[in-house]
Each structure stands twice: as structure tokens, then as C-alpha cells.
PDB file of N, CA and C in Angstrom:
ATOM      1  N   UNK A   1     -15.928   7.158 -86.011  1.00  0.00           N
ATOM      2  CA  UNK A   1     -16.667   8.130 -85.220  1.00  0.00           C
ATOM      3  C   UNK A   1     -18.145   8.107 -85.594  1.00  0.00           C
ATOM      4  N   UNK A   2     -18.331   8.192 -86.596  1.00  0.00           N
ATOM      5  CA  UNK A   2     -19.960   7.755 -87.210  1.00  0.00           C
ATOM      6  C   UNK A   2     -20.472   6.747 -86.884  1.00  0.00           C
ATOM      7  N   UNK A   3     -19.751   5.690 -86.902  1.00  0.00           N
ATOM      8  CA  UNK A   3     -20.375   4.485 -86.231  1.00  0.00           C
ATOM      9  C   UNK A   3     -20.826   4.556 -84.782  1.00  0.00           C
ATOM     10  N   UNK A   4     -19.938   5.035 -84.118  1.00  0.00           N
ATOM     11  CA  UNK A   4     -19.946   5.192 -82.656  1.00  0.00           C
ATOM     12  C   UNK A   4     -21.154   6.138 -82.336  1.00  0.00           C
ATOM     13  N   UNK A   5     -21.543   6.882 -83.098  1.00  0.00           N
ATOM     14  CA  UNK A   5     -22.393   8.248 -82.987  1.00  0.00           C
ATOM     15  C   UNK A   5     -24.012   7.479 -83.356  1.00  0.00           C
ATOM     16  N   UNK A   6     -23.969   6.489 -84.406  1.00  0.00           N
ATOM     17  CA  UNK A   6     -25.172   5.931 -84.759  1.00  0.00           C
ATOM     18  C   UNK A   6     -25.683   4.830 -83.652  1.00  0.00           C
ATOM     19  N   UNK A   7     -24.236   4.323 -83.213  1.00  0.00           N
ATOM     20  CA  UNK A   7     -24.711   3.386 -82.240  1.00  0.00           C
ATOM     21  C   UNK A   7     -25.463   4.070 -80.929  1.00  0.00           C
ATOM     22  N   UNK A   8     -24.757   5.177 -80.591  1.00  0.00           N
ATOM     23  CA  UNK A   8     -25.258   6.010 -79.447  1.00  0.00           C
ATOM     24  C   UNK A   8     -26.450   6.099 -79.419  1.00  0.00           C
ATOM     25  N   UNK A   9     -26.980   6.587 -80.556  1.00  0.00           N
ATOM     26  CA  UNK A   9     -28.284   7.336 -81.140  1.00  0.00           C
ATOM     27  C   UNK A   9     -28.875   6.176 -81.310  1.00  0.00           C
ATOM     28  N   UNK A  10     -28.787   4.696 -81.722  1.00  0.00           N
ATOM     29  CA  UNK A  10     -29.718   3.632 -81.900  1.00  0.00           C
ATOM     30  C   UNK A  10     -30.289   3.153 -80.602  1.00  0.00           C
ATOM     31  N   UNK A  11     -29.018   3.347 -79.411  1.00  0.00           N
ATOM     32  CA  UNK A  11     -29.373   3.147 -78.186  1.00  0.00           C
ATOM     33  C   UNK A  11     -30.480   4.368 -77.649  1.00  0.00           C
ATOM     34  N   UNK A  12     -30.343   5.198 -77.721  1.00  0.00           N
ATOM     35  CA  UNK A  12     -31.146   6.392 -77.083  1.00  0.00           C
ATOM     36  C   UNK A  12     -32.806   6.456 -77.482  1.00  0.00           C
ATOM     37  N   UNK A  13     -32.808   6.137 -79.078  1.00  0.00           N
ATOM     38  CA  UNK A  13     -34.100   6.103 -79.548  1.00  0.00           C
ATOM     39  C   UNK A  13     -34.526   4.365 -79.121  1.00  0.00           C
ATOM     40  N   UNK A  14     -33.653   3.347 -79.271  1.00  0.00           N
ATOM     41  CA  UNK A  14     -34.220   1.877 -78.911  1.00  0.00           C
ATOM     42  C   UNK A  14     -34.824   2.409 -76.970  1.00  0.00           C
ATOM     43  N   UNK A  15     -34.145   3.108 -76.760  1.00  0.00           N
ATOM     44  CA  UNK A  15     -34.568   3.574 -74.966  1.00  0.00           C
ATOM     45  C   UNK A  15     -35.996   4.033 -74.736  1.00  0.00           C
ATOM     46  N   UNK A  16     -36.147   5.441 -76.154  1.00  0.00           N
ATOM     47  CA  UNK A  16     -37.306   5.817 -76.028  1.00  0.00           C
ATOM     48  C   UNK A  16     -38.393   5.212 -76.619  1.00  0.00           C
ATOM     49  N   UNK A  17     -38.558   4.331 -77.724  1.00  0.00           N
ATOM     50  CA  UNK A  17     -39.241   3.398 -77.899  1.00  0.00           C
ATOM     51  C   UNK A  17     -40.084   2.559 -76.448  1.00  0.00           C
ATOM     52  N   UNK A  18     -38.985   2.509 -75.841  1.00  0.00           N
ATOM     53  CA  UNK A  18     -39.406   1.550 -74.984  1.00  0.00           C
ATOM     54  C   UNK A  18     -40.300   1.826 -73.579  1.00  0.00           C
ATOM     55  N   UNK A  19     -39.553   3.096 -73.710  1.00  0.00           N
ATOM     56  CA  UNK A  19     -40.474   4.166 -72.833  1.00  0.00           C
ATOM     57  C   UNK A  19     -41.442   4.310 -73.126  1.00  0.00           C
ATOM     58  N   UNK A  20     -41.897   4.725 -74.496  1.00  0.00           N
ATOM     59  CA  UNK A  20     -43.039   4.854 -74.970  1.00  0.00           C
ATOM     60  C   UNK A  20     -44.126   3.784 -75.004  1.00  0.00           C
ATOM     61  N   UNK A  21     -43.930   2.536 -74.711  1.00  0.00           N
ATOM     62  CA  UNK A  21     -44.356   1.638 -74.798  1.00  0.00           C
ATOM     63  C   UNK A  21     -44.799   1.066 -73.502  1.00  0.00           C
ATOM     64  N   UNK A  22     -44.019   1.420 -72.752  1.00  0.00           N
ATOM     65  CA  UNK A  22     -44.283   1.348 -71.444  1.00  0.00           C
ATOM     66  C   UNK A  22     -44.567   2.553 -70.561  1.00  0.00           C
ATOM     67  N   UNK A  23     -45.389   3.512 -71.279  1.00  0.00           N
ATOM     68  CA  UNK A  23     -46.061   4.794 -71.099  1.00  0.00           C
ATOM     69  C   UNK A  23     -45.072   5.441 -70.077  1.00  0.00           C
ATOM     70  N   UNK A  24     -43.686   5.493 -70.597  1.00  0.00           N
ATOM     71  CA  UNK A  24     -42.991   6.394 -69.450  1.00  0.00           C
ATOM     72  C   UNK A  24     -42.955   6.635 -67.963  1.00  0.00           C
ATOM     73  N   UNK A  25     -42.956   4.919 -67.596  1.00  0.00           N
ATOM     74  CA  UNK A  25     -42.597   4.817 -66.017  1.00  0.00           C
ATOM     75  C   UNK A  25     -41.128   4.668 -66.259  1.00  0.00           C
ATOM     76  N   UNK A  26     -40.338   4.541 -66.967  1.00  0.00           N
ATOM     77  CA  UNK A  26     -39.308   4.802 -67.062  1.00  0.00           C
ATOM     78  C   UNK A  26     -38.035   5.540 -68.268  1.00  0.00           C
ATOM     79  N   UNK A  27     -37.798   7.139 -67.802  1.00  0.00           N
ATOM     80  CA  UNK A  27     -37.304   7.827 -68.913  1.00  0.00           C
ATOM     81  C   UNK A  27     -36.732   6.761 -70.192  1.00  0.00           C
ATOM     82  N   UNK A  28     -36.878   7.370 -71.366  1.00  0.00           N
ATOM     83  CA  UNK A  28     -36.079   6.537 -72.395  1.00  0.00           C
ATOM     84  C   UNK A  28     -34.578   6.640 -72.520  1.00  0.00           C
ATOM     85  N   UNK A  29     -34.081   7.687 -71.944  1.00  0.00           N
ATOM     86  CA  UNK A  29     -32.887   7.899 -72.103  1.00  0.00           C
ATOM     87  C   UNK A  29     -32.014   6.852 -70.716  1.00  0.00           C
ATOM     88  N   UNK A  30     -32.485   6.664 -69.667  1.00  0.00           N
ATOM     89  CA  UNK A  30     -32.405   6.168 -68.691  1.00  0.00           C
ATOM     90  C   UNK A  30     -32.177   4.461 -69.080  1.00  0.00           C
ATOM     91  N   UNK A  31     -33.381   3.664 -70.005  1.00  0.00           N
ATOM     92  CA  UNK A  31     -33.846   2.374 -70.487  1.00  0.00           C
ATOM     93  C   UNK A  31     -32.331   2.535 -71.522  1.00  0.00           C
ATOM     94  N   UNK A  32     -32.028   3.345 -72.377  1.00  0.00           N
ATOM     95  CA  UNK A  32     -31.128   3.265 -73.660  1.00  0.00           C
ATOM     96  C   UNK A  32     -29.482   3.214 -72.332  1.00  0.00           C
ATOM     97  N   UNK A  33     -29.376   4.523 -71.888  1.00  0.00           N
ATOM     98  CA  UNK A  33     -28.282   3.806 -71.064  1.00  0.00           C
ATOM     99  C   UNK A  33     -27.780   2.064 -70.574  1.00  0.00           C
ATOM    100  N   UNK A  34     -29.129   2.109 -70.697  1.00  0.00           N
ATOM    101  CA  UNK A  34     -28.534   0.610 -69.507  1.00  0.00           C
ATOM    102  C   UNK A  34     -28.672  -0.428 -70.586  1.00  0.00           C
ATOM    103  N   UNK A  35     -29.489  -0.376 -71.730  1.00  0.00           N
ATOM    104  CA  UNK A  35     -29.046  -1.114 -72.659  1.00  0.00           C
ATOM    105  C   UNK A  35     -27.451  -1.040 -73.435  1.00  0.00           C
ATOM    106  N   UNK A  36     -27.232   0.317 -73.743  1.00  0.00           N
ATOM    107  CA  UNK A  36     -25.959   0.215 -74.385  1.00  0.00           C
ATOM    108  C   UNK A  36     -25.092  -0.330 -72.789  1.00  0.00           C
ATOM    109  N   UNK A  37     -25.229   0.213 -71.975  1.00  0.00           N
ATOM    110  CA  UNK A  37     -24.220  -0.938 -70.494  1.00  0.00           C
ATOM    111  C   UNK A  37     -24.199  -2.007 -71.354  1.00  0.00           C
ATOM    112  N   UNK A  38     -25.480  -3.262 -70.916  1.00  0.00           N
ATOM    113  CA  UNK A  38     -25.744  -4.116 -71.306  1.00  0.00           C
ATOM    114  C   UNK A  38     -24.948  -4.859 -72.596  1.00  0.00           C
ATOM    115  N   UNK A  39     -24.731  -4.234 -73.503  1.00  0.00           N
ATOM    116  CA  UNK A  39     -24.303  -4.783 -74.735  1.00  0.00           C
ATOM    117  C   UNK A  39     -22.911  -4.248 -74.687  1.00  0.00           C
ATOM    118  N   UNK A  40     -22.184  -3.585 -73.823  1.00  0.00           N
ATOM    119  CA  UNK A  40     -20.909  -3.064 -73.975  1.00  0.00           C
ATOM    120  C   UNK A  40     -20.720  -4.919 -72.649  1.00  0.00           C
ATOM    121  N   UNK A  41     -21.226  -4.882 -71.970  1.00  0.00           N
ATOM    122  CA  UNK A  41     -21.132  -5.712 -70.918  1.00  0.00           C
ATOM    123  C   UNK A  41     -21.097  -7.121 -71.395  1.00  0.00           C
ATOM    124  N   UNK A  42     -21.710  -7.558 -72.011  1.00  0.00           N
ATOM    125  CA  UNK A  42     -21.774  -8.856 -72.627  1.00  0.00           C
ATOM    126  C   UNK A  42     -21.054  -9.086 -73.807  1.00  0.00           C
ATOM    127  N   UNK A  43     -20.346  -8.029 -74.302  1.00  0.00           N
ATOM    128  CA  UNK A  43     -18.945  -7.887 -75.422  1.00  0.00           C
ATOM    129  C   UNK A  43     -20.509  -8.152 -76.617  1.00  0.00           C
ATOM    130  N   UNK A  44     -21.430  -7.665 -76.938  1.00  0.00           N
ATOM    131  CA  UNK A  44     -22.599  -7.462 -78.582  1.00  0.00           C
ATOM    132  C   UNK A  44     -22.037  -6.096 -78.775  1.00  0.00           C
ATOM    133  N   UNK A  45     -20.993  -5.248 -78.100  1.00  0.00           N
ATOM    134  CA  UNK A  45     -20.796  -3.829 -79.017  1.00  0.00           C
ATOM    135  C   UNK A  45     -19.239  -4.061 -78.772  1.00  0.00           C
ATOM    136  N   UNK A  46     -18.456  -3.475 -79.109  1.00  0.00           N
ATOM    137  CA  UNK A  46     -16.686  -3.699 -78.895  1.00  0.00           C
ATOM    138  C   UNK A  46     -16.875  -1.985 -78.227  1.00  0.00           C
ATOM    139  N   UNK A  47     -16.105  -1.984 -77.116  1.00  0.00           N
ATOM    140  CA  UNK A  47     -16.057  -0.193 -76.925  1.00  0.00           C
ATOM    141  C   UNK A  47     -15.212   0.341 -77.356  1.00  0.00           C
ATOM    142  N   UNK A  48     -14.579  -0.101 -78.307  1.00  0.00           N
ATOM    143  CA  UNK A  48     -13.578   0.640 -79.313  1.00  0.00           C
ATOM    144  C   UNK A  48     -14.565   1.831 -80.494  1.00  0.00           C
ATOM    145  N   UNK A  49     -15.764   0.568 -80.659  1.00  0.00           N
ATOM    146  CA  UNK A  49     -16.678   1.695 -81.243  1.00  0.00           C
ATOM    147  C   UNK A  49     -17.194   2.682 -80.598  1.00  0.00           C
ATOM    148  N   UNK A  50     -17.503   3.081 -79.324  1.00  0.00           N
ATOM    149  CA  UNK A  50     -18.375   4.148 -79.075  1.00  0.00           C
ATOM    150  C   UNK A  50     -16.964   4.928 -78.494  1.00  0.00           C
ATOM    151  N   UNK A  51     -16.152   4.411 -78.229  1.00  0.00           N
ATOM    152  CA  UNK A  51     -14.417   5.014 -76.951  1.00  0.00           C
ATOM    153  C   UNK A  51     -14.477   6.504 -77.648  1.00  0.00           C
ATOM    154  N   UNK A  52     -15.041   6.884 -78.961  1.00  0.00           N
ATOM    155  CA  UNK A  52     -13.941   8.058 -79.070  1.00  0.00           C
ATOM    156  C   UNK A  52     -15.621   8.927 -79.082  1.00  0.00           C
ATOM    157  N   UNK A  53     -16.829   8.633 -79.431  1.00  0.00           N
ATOM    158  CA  UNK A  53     -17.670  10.003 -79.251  1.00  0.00           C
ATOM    159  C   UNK A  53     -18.281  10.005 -77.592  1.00  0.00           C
ATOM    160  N   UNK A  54     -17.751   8.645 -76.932  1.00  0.00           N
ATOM    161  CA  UNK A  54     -18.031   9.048 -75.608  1.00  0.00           C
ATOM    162  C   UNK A  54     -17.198  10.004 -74.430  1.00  0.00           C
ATOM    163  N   UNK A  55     -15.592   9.524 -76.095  1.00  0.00           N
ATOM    164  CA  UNK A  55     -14.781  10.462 -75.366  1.00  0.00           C
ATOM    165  C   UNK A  55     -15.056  12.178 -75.178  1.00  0.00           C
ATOM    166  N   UNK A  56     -15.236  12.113 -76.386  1.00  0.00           N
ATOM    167  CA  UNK A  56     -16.085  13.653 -76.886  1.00  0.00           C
ATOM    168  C   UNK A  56     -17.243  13.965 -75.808  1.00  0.00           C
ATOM    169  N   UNK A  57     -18.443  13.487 -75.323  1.00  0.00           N
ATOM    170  CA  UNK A  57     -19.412  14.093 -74.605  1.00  0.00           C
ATOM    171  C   UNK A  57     -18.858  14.239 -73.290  1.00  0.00           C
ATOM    172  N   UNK A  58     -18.128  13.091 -73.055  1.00  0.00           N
ATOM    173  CA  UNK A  58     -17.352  13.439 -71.891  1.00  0.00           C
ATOM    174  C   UNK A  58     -16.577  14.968 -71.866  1.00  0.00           C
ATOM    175  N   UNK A  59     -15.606  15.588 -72.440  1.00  0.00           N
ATOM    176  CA  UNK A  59     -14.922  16.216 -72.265  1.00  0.00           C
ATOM    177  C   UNK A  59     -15.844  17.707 -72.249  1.00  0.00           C
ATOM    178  N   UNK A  60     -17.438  17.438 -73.298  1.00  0.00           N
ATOM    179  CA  UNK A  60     -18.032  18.783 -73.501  1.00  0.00           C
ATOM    180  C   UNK A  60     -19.195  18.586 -72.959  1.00  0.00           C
ATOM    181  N   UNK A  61     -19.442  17.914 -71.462  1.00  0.00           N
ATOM    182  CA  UNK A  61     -20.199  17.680 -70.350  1.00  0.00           C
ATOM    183  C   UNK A  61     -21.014  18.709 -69.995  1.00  0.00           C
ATOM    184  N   UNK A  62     -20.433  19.657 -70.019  1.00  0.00           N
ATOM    185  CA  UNK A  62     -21.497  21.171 -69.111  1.00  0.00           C
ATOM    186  C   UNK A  62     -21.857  21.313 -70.263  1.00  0.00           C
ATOM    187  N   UNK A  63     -21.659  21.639 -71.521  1.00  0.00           N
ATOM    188  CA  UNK A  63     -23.125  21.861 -72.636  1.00  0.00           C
ATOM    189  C   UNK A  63     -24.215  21.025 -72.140  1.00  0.00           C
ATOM    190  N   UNK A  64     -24.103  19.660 -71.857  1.00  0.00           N
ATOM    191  CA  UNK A  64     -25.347  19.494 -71.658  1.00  0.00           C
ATOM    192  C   UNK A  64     -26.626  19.730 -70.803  1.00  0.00           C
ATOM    193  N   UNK A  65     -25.539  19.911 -69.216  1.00  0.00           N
ATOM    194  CA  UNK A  65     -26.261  21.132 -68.300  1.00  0.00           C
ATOM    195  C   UNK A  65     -26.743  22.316 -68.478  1.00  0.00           C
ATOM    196  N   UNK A  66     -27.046  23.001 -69.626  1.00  0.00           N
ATOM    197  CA  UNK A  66     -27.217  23.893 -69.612  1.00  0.00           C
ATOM    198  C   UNK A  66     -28.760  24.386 -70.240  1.00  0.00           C
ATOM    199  N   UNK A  67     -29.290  23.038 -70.587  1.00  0.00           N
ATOM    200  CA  UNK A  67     -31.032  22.769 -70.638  1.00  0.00           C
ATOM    201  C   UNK A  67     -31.439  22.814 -69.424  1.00  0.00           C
ATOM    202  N   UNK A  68     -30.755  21.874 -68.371  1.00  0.00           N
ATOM    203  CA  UNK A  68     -31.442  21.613 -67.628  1.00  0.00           C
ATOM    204  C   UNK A  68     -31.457  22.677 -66.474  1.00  0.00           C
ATOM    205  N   UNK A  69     -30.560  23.258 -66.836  1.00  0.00           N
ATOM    206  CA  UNK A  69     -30.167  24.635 -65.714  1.00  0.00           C
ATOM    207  C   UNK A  69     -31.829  25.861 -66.357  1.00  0.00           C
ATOM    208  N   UNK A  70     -31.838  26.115 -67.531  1.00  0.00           N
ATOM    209  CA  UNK A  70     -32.771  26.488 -67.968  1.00  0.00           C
ATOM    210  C   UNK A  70     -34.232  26.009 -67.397  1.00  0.00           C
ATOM    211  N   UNK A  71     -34.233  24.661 -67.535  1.00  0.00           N
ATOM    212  CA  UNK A  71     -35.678  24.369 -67.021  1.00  0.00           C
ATOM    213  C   UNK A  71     -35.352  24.426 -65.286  1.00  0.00           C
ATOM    214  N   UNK A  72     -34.795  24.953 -64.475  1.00  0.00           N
ATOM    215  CA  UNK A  72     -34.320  25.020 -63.288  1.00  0.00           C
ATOM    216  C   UNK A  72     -35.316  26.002 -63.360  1.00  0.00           C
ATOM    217  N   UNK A  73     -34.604  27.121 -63.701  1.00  0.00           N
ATOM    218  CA  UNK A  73     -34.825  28.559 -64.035  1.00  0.00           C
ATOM    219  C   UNK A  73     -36.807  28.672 -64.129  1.00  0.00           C
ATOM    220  N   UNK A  74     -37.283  28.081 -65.145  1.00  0.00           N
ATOM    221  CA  UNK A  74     -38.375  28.341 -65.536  1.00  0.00           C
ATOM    222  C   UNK A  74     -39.214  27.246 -64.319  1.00  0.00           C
ATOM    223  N   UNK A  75     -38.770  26.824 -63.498  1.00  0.00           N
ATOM    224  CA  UNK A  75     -39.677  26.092 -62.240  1.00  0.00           C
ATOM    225  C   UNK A  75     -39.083  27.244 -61.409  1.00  0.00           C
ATOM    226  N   UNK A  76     -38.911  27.949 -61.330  1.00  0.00           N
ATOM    227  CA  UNK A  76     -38.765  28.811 -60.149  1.00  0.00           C
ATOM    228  C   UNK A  76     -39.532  29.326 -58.728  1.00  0.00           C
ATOM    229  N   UNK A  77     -40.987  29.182 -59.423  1.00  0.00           N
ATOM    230  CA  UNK A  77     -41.785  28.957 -58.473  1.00  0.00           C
ATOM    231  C   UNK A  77     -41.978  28.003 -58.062  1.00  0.00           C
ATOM    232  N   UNK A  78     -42.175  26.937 -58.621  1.00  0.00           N
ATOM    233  CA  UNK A  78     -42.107  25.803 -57.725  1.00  0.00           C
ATOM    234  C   UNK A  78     -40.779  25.463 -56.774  1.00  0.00           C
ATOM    235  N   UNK A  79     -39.461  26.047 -56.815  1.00  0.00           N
ATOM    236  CA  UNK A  79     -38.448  25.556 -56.569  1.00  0.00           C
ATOM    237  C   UNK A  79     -38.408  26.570 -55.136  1.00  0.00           C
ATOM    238  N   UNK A  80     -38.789  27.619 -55.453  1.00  0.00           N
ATOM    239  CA  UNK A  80     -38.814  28.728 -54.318  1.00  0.00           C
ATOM    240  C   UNK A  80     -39.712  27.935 -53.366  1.00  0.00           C
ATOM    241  N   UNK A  81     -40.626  27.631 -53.454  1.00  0.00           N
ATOM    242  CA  UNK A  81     -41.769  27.019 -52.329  1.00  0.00           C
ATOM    243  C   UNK A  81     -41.051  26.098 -51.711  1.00  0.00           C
ATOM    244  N   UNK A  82     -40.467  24.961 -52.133  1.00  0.00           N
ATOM    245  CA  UNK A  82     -39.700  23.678 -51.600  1.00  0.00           C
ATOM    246  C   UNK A  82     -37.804  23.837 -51.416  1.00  0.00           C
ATOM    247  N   UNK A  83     -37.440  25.065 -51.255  1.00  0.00           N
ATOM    248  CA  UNK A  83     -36.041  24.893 -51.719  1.00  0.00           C
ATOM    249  C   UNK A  83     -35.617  23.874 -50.400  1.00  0.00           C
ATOM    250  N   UNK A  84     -35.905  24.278 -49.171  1.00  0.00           N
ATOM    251  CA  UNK A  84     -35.572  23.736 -47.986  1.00  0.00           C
ATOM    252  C   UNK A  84     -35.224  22.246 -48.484  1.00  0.00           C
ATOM    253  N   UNK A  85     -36.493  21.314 -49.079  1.00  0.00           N
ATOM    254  CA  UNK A  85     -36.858  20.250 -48.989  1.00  0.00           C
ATOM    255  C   UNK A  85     -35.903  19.392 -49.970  1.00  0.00           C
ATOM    256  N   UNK A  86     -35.632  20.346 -51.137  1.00  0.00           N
ATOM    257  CA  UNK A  86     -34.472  20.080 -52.471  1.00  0.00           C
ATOM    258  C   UNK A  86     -33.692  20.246 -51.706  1.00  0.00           C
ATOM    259  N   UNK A  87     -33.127  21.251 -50.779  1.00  0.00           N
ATOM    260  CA  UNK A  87     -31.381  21.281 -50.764  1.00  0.00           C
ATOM    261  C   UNK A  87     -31.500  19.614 -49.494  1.00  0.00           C
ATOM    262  N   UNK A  88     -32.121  19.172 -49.123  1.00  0.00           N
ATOM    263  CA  UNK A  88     -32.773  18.339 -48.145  1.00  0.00           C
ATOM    264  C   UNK A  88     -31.830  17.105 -49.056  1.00  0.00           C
ATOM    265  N   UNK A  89     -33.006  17.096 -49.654  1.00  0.00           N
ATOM    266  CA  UNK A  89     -32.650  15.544 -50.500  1.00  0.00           C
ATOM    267  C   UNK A  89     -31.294  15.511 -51.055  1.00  0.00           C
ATOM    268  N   UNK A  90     -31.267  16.882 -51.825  1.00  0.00           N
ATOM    269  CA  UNK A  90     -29.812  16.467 -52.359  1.00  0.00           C
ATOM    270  C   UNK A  90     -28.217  16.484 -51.317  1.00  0.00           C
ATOM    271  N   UNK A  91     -28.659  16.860 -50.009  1.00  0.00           N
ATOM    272  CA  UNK A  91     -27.500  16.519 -49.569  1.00  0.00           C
ATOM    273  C   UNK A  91     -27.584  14.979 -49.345  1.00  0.00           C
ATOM    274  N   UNK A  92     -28.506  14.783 -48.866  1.00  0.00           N
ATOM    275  CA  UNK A  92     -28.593  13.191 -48.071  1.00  0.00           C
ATOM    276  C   UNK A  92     -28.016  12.634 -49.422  1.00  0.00           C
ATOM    277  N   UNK A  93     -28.672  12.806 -50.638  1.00  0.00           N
ATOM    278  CA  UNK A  93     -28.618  11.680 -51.518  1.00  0.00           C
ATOM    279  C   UNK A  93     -26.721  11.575 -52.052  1.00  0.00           C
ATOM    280  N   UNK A  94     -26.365  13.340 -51.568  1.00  0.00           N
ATOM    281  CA  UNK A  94     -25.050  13.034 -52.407  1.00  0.00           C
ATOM    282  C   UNK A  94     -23.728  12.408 -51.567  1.00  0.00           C
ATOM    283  N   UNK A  95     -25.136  12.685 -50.294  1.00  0.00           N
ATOM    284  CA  UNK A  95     -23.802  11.558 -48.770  1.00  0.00           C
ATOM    285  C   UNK A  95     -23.770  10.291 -49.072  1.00  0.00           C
ATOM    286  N   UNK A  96     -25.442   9.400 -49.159  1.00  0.00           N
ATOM    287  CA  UNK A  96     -25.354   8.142 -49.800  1.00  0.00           C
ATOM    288  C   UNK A  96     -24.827   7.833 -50.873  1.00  0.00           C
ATOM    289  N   UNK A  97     -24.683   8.790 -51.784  1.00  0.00           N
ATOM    290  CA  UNK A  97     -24.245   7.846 -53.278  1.00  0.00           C
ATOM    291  C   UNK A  97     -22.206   7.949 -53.147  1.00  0.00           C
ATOM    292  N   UNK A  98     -21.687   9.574 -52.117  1.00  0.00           N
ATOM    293  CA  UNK A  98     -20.448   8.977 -51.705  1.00  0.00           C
ATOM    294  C   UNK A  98     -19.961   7.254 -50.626  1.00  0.00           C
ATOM    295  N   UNK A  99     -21.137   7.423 -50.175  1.00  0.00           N
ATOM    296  CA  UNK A  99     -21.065   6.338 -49.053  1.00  0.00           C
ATOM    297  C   UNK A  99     -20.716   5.124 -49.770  1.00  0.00           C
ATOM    298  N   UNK A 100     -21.698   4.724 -50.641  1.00  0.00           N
ATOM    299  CA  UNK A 100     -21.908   3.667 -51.734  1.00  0.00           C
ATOM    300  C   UNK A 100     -20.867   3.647 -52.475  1.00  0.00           C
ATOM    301  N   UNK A 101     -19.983   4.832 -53.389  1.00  0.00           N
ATOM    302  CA  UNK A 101     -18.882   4.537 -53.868  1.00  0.00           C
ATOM    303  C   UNK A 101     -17.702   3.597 -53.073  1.00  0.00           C
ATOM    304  N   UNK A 102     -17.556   4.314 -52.162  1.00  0.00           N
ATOM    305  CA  UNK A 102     -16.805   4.331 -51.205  1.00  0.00           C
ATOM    306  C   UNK A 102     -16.628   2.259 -50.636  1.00  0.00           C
ATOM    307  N   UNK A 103     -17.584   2.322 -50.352  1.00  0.00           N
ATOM    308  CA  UNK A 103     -18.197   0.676 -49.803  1.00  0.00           C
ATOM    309  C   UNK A 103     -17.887  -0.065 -51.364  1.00  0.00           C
ATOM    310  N   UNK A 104     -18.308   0.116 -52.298  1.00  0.00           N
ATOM    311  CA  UNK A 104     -17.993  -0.494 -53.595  1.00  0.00           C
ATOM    312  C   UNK A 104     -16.394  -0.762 -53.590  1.00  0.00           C
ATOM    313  N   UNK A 105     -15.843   0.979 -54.137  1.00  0.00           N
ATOM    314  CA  UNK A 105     -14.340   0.583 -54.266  1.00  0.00           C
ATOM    315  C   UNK A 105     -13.393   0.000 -53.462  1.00  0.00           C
ATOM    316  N   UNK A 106     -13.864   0.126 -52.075  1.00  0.00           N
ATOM    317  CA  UNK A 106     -13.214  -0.670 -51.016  1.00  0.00           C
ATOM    318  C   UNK A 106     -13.324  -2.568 -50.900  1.00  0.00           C
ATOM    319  N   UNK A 107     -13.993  -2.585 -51.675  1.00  0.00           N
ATOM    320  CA  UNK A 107     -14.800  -4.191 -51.701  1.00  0.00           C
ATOM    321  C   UNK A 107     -14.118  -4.570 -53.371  1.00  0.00           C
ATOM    322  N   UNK A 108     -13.945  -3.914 -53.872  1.00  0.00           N
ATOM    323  CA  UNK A 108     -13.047  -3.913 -54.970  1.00  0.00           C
ATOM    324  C   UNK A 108     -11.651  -4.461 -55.421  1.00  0.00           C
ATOM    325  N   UNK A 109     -10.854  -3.233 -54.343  1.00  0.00           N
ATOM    326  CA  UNK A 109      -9.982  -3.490 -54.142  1.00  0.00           C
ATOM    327  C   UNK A 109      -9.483  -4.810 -53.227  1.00  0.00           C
ATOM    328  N   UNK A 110     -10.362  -4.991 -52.261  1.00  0.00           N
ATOM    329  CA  UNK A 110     -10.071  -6.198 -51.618  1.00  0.00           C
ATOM    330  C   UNK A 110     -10.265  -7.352 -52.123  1.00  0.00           C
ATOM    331  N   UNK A 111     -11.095  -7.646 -53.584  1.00  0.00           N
ATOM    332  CA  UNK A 111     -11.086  -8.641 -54.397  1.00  0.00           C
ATOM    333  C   UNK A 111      -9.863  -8.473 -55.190  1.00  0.00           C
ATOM    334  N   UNK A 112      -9.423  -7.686 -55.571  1.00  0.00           N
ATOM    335  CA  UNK A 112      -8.124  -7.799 -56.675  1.00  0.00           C
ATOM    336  C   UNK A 112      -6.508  -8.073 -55.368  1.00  0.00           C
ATOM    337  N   UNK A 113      -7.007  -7.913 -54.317  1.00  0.00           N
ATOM    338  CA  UNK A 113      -5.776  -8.471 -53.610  1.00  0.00           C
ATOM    339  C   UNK A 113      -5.790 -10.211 -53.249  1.00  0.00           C
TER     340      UNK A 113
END
């Protein structure tokens, strides 16, 4: 579990490093995701190591919403001015990203037949 927890954390800070370096056109946490992908993907990490604290964040998921619900809260004015335009985007975006599942797993499945 320690291992898995350091690896997490080597990925997250190797993310923000990189962000930082590249003056944050792209979050660090965002860059560290797709690296740990990356190295789970090309078999450089075994996911036996990270399987059990990813199992863990997984299961205690809404703690982590609950910053961001906060900084919701404290844009309030800004959020009041544009709500129209937010509830806007986020429907479209959450039709496309079902759409996209959808087209994926179907293209999926028709390769494993």
C-alpha cells in the first residue's frame, strides 16, 4: 500500500513539475494522470502496485468533491452572471462524452467478436 501511495504521489508531483515548467498550459495533475496511464500502459509500473490505493480513492470519491464544491460556492458571483451559459456547456458536453462512450464501446465490442 505504501508503495502504491508513493508511486501515486511521484506521479502527481512528476505532473506538477512539468506544469511548472511549462508555465501551466497544462494542469499538473492532468500531465501526472496521463503519465501514470502511460507507464501502467507500457507494463514500467505492474497495477498490482497502485490496484489497492486506487482502490481506496475510488470507493472515497466524494471527499474529493468537496473542495471543489467549496470553490463553486466562493465564485458565486461569477457563476450567478453565466449560470445559463454553464448549465449550457455542461449539458452538451455530458451528451458528447455519453455519445463518445457509447461509439467507443460499441466499436469494442465488435472487435472482440
Amino acid at each position: 500500500m505504501i508503495k502504491g501511495i508513493f508511486i501515486i504521489l511521484l506521479f502527481y508531483f512528476l505532473g506538477q513539475g512539468i506544469s511548472y515548467l511549462i508555465q501551466g498550459f497544462v494542469p499538473g495533475n492532468i500531465i501526472g494522470m496521463i503519465l501514470l496511464f502511460l507507464s501502467l500502459y507500457f507494463k514500467a509500473i505492474s497495477p498490482d502496485n497502485v490496484k489497492d490505493v486506487a482502490n481506496v480513492f475510488t470507493r472515497n470519491m466524494a471527499i474529493f468533491f468537496i473542495p471543489a464544491g467549496a470553490g463553486l460556492l466562493g465564485a458565486y458571483g461569477v457563476i450567478s452572471k453565466f449560470w445559463m451559459s454553464i448549465l449550457i456547456v455542461c449539458s452538451v458536453s455530458t451528451v458528447l462524452v455519453i455519445v463518445v462512450v457509447a461509439i467507443v464501446q460499441q466499436q469494442m465490442e465488435q472487435r472482440r467478436k
